[in-house]
N, C-alpha and C. Protein backbone atom coordinates (compact mmCIF):
# COMPACT_ATOMS: atom_id res chain seq x y z
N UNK A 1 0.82 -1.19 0.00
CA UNK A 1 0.00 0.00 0.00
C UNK A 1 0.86 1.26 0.00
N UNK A 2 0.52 2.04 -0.26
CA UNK A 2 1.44 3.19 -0.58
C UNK A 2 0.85 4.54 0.32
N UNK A 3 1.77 4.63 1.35
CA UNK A 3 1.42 6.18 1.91
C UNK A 3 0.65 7.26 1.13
N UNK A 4 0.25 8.15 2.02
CA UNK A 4 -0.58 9.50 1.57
C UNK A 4 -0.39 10.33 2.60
N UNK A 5 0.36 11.54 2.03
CA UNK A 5 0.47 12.68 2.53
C UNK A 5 -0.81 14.09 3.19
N UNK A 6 -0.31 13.65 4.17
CA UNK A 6 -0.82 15.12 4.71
C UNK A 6 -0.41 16.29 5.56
N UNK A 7 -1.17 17.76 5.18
CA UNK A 7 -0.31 18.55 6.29
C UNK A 7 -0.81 18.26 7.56
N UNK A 8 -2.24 18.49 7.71
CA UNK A 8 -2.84 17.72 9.37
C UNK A 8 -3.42 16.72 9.24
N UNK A 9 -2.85 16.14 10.23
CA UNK A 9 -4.02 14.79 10.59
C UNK A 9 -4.10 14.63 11.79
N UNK A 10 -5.80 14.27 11.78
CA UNK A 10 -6.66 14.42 12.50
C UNK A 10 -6.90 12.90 13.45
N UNK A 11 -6.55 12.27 13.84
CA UNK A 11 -6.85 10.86 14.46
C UNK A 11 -7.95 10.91 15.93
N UNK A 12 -9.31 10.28 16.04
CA UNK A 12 -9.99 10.71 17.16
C UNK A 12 -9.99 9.15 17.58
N UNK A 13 -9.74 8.60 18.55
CA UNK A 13 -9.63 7.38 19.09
C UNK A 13 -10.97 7.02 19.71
N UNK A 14 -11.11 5.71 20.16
CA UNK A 14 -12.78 5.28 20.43
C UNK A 14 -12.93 5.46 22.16
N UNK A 15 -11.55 6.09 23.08
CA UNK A 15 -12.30 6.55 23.94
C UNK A 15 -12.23 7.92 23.92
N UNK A 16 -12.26 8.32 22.91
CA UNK A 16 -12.43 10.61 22.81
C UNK A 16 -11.36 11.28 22.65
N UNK A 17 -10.27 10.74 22.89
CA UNK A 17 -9.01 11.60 22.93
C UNK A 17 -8.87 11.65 21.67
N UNK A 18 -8.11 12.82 21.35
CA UNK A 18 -7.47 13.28 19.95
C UNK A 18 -5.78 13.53 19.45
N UNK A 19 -5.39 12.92 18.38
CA UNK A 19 -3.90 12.77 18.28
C UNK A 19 -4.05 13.52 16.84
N UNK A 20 -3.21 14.98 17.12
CA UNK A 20 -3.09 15.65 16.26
C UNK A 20 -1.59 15.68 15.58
N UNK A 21 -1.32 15.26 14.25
CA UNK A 21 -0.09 15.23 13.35
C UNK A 21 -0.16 16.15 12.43
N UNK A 22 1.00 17.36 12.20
CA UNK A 22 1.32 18.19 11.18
C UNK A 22 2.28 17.32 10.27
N UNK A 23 2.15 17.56 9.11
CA UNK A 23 3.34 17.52 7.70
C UNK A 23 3.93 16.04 8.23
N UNK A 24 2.64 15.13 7.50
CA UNK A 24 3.37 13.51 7.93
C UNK A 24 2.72 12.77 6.69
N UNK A 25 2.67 11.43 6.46
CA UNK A 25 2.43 10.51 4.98
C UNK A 25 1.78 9.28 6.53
N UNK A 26 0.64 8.94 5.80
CA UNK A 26 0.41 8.14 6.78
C UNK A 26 -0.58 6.75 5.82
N UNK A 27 -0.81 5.50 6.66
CA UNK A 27 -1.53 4.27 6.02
C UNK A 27 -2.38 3.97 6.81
N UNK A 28 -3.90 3.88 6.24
CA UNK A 28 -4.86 3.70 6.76
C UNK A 28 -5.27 1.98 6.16
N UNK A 29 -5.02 1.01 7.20
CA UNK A 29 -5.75 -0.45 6.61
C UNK A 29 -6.49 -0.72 7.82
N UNK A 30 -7.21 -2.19 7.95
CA UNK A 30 -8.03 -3.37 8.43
C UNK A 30 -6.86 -3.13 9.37
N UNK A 31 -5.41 -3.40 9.25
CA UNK A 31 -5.07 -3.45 10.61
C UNK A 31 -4.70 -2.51 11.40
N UNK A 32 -4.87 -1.08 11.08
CA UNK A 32 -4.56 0.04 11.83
C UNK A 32 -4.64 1.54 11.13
N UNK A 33 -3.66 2.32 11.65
CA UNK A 33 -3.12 3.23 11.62
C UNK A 33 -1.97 3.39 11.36
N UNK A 34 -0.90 4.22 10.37
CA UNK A 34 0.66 3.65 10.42
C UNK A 34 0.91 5.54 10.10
N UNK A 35 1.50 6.35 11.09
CA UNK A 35 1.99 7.52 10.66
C UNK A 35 3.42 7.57 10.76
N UNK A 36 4.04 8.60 9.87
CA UNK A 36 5.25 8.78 10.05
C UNK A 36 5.10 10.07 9.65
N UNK A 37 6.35 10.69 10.49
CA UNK A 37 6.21 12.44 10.75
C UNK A 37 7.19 12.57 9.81
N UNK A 38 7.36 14.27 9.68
CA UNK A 38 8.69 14.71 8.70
C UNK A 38 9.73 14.46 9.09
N UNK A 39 10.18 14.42 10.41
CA UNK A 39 11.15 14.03 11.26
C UNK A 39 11.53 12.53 10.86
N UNK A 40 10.91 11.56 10.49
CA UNK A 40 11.05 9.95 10.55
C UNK A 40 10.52 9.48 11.87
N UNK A 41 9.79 9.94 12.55
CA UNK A 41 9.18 9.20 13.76
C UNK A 41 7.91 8.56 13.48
N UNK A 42 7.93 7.17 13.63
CA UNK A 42 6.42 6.45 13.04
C UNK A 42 6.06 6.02 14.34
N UNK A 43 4.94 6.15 14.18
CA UNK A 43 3.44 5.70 15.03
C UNK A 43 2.52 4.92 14.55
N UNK A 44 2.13 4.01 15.19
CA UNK A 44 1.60 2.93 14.91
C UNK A 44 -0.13 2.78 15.88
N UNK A 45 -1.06 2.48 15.16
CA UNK A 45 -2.28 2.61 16.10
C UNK A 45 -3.24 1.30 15.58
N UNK A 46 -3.36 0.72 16.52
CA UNK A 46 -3.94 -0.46 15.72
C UNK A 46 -5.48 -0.49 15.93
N UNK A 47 -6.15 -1.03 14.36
CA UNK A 47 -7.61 -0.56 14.21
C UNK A 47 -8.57 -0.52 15.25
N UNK A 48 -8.54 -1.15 16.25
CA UNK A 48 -9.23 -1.29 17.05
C UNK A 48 -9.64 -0.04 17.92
N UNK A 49 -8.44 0.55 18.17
CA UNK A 49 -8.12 2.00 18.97
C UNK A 49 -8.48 3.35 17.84
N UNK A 50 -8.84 3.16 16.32
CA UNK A 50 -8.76 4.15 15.71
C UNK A 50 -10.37 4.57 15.55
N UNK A 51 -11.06 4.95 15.82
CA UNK A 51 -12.98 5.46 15.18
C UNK A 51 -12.51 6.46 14.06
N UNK A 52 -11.89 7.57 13.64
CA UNK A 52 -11.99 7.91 12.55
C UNK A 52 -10.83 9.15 12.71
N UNK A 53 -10.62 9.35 11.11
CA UNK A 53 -9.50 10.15 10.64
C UNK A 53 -10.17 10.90 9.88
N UNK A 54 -9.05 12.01 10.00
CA UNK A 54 -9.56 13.46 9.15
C UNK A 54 -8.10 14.05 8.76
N UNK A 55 -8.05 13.99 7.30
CA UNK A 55 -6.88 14.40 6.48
C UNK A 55 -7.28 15.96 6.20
N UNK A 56 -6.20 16.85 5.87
CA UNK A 56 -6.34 17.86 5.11
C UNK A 56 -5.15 18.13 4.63
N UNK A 57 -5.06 18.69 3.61
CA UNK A 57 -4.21 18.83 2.56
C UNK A 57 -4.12 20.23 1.88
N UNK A 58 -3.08 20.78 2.16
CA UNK A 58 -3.11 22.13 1.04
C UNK A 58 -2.28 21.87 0.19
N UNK A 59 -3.12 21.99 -1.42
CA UNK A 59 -2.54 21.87 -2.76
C UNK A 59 -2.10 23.12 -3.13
N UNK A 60 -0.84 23.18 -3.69
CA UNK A 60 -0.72 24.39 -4.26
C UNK A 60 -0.79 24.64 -5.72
């Protein structure tokens, strides 16, 4: 599967908390969550813990 870039992302977890990522490429499957920042720091969230994502993107 091939990453997809974004400037924010939005991750809201299934007990309410929110994990906010600037300027990262991230993979959304069946088994999770997979971010990696501009820095090279990846985060890993597995589906169970994820209820929903919110990308945004500025095209220039």
């Amino acid at each position: 599967m091939t990453m997809i870039r974004a400037d924010e992302l939005t991750v809201v977890h299934h007990d309410d908390t929110v994990s906010i990522f600037t300027d990262v490429t991230y993979m959304l499957s069946r088994d999770g969550l997979t971010v990696v920042t501009a820095s090279g720091d990846e985060k890993a969230f597995p589906g169970h813990d994820v209820l929903t994502v919110h990308a945004h993107c500025v095209h220039e």
